[in-house]
Protein backbone atom coordinates (compact mmCIF):
# COMPACT_ATOMS: atom_id res chain seq x y z
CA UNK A 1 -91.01 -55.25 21.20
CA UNK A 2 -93.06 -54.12 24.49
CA UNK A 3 -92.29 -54.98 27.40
CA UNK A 4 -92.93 -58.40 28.74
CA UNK A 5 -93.10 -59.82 25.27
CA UNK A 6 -90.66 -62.28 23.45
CA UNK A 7 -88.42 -61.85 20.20
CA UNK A 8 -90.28 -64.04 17.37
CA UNK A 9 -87.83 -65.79 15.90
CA UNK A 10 -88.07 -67.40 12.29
CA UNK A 11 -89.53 -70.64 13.64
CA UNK A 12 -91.96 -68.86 15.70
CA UNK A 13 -93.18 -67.36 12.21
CA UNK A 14 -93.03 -70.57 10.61
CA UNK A 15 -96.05 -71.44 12.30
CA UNK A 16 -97.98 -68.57 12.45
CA UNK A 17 -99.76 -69.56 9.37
CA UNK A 18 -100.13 -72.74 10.74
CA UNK A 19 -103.14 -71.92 13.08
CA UNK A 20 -101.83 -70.38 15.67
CA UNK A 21 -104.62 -68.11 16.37
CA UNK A 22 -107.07 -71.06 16.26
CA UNK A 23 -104.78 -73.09 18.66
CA UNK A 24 -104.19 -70.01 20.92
CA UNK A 25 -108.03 -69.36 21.06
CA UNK A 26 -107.59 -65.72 20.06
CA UNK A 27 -110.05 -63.31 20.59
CA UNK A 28 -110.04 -59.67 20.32
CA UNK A 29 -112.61 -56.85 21.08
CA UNK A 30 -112.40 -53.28 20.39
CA UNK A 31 -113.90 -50.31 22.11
CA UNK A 32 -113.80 -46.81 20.17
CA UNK A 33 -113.24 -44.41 22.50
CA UNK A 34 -112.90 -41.36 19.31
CA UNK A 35 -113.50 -41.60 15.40
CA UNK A 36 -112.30 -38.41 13.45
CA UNK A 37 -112.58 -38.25 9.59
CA UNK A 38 -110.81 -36.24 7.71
CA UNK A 39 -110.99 -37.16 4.11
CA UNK A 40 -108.84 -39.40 2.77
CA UNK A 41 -108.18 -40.40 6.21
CA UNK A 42 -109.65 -41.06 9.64
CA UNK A 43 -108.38 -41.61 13.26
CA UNK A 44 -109.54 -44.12 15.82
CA UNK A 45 -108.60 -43.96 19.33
CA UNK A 46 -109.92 -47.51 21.32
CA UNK A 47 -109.06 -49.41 23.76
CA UNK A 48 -108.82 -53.21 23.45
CA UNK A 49 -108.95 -56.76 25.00
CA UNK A 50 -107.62 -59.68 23.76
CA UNK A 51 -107.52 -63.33 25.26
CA UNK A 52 -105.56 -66.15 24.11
CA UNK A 53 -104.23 -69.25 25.37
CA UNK A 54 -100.68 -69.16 26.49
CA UNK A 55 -98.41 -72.09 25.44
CA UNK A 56 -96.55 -72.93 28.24
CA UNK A 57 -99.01 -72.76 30.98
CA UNK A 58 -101.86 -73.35 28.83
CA UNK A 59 -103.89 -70.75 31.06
CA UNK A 60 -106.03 -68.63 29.61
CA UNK A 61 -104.44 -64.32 29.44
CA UNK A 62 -106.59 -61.59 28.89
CA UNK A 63 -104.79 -58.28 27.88
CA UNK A 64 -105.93 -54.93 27.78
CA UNK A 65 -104.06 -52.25 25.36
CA UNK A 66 -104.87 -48.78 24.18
CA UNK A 67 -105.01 -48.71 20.22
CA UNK A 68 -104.67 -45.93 17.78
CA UNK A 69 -105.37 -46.69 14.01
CA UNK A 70 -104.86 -44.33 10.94
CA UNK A 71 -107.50 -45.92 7.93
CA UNK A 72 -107.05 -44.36 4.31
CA UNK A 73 -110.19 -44.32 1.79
CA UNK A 74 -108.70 -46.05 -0.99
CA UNK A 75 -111.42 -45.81 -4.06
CA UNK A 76 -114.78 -46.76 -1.73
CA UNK A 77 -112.95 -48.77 0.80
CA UNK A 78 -111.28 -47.90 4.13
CA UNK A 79 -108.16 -49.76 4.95
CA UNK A 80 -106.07 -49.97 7.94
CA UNK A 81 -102.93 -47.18 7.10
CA UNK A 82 -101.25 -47.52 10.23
CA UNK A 83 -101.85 -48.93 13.64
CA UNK A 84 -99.85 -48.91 16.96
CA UNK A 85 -100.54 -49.72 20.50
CA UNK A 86 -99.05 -49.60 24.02
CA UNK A 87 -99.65 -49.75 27.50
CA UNK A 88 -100.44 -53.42 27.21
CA UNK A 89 -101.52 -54.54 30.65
CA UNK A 90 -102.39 -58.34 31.85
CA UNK A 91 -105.20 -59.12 34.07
């Protein structure tokens, strides 16, 4: 895990697909910073910030991160390949 974030353990996934992104108010923007195709795949560099609601202090975090994402064309359709990102920073 990154820094500054905590384990999930199995109860914490329990109830990820109980709404947890509607509870936590979780929003996420992307900025593409480069976009290279190379057929069947293409790159994307961005640079993203996310806000959600924390659950103990019920505040309101915005992160920033720097994203990188490999798509594959699979028949017509791009899908997401692999993604990674770091340098997560809290404002």
């Amino acid at each position: 895990m990154p820094d500054g974030f905590k384990v999930l353990r199995v109860a914490d996934m329990q109830h990820t697909g109980n709404g947890y992104l509607q509870r936590a108010h979780f929003q996420i923007g992307y900025k593409i910073k480069e976009l290279e195709i190379g057929l069947p795949y293409a790159f994307v560099r961005a640079t993203a910030e996310a806000k959600l609601l924390d659950d103990d202090t019920h505040q309101l975090i915005t992160q920033q991160s720097r994203d990188f994402f490999v798509f594959r064309k699979d028949n017509n359709d791009w899908k997401i390949f692999r993604y990674m990102f770091n340098h997560v920073k809290v404002k």
